[in-house]
C-alpha atoms as a PDB file:
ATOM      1  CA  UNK A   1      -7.761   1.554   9.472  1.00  0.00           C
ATOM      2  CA  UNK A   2      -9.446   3.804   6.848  1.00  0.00           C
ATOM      3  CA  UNK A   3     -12.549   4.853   6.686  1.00  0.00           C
ATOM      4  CA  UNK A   4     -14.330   6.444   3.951  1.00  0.00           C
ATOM      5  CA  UNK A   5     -14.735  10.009   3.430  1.00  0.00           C
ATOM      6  CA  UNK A   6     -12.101  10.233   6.333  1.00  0.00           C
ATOM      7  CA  UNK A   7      -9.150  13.153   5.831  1.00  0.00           C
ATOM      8  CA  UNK A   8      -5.663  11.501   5.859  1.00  0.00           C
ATOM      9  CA  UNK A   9      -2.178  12.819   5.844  1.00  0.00           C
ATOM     10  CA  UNK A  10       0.960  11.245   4.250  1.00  0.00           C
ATOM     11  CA  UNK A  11       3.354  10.297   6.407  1.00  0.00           C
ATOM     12  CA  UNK A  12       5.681   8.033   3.618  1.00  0.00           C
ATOM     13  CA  UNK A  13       5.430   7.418  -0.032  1.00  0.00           C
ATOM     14  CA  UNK A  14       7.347   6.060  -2.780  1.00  0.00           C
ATOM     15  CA  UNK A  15       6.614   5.098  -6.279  1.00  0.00           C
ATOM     16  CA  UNK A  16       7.542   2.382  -8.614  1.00  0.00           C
ATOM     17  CA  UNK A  17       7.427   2.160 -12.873  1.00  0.00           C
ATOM     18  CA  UNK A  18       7.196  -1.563 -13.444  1.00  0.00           C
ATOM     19  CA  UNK A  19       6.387  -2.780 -16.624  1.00  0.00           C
ATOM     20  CA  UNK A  20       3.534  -0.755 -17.818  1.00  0.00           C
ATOM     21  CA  UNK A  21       2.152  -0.152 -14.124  1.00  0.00           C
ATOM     22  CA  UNK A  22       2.288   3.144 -11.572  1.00  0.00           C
ATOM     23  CA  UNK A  23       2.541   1.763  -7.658  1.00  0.00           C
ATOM     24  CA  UNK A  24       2.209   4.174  -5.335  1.00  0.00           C
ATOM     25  CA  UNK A  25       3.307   2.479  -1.739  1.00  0.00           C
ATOM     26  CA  UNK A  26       2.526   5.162   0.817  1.00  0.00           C
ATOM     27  CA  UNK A  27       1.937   5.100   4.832  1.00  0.00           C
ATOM     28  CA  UNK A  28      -0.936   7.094   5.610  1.00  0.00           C
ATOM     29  CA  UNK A  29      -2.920   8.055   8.731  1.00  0.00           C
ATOM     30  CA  UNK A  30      -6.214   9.620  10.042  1.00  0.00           C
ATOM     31  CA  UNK A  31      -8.504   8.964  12.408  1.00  0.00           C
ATOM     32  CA  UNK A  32      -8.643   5.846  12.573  1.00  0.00           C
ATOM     33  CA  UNK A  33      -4.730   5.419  12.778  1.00  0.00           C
ATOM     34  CA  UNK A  34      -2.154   4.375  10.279  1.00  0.00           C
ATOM     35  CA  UNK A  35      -2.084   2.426   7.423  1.00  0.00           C
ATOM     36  CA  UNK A  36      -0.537   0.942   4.745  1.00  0.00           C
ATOM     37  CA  UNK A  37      -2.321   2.687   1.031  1.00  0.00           C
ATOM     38  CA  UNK A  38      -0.647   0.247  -2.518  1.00  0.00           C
ATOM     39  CA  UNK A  39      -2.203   1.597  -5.817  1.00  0.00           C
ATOM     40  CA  UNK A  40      -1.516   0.479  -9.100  1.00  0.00           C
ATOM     41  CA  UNK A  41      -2.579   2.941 -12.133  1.00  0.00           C
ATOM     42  CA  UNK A  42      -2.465   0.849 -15.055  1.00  0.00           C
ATOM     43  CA  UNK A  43      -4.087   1.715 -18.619  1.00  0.00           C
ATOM     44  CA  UNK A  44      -5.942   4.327 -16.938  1.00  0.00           C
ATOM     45  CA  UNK A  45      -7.101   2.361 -14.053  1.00  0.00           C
ATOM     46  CA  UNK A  46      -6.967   2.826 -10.454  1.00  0.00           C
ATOM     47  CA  UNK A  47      -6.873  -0.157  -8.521  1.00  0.00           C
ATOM     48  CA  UNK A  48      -6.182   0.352  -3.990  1.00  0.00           C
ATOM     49  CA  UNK A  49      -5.544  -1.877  -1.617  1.00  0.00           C
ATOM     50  CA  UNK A  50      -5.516  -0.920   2.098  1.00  0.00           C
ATOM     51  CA  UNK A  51      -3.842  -2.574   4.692  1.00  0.00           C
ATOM     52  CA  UNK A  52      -3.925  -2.004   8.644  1.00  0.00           C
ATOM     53  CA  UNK A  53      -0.775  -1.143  10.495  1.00  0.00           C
ATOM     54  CA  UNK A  54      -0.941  -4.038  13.054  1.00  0.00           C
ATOM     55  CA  UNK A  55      -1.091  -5.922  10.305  1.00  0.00           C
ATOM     56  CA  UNK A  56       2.352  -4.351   8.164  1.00  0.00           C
ATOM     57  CA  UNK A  57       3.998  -6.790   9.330  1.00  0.00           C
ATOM     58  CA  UNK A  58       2.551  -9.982   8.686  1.00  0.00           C
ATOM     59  CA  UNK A  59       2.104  -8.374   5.017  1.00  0.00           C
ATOM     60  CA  UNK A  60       5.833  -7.730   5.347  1.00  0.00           C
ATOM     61  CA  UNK A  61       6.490 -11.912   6.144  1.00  0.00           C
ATOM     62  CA  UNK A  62       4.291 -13.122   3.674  1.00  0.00           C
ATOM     63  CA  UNK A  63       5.572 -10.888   0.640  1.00  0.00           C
ATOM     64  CA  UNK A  64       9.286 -11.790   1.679  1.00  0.00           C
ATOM     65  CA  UNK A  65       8.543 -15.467   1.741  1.00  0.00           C
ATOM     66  CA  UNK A  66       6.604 -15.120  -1.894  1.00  0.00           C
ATOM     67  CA  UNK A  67      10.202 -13.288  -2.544  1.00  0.00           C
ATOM     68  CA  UNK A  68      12.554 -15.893  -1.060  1.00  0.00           C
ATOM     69  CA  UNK A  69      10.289 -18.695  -3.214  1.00  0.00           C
ATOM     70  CA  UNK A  70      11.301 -17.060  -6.921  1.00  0.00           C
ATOM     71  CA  UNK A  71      14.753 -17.661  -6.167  1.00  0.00           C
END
């Protein structure tokens, strides 16, 4: 997980233009180990959320079934 002030490298990244919003998805890791690094940039704000590796995939489930319920 990471911790603050700790050096990390990029190990993926992508980035979206939705609406009037920057996301930046990228996989990350340090110390600590990998992770999971979602900020938006929006009117000149900067919002992160981080999210632990062992827990990508329960992320993973619970966006897809958020997904599946639109349609």
């Amino acid at each position: 997980m990471k911790r603050e002030g700790a050096k990390s490298r990029v190990i993926s990244s992508d980035k979206l233009h939705i609406e009037n919003k920057t996301i930046f998805v990228d996989l990350k890791e340090n110390d600590g180990g990998k992770f999971l690094q979602i900020a938006e940039l929006s009117n000149d704000r900067r919002s992160t959320v981080v999210i632990p590796h062992s827990g990508l995939s329960a992320f993973v489930d619970a966006i897809q079934k958020i997904a599946d319920s639109k349609e």
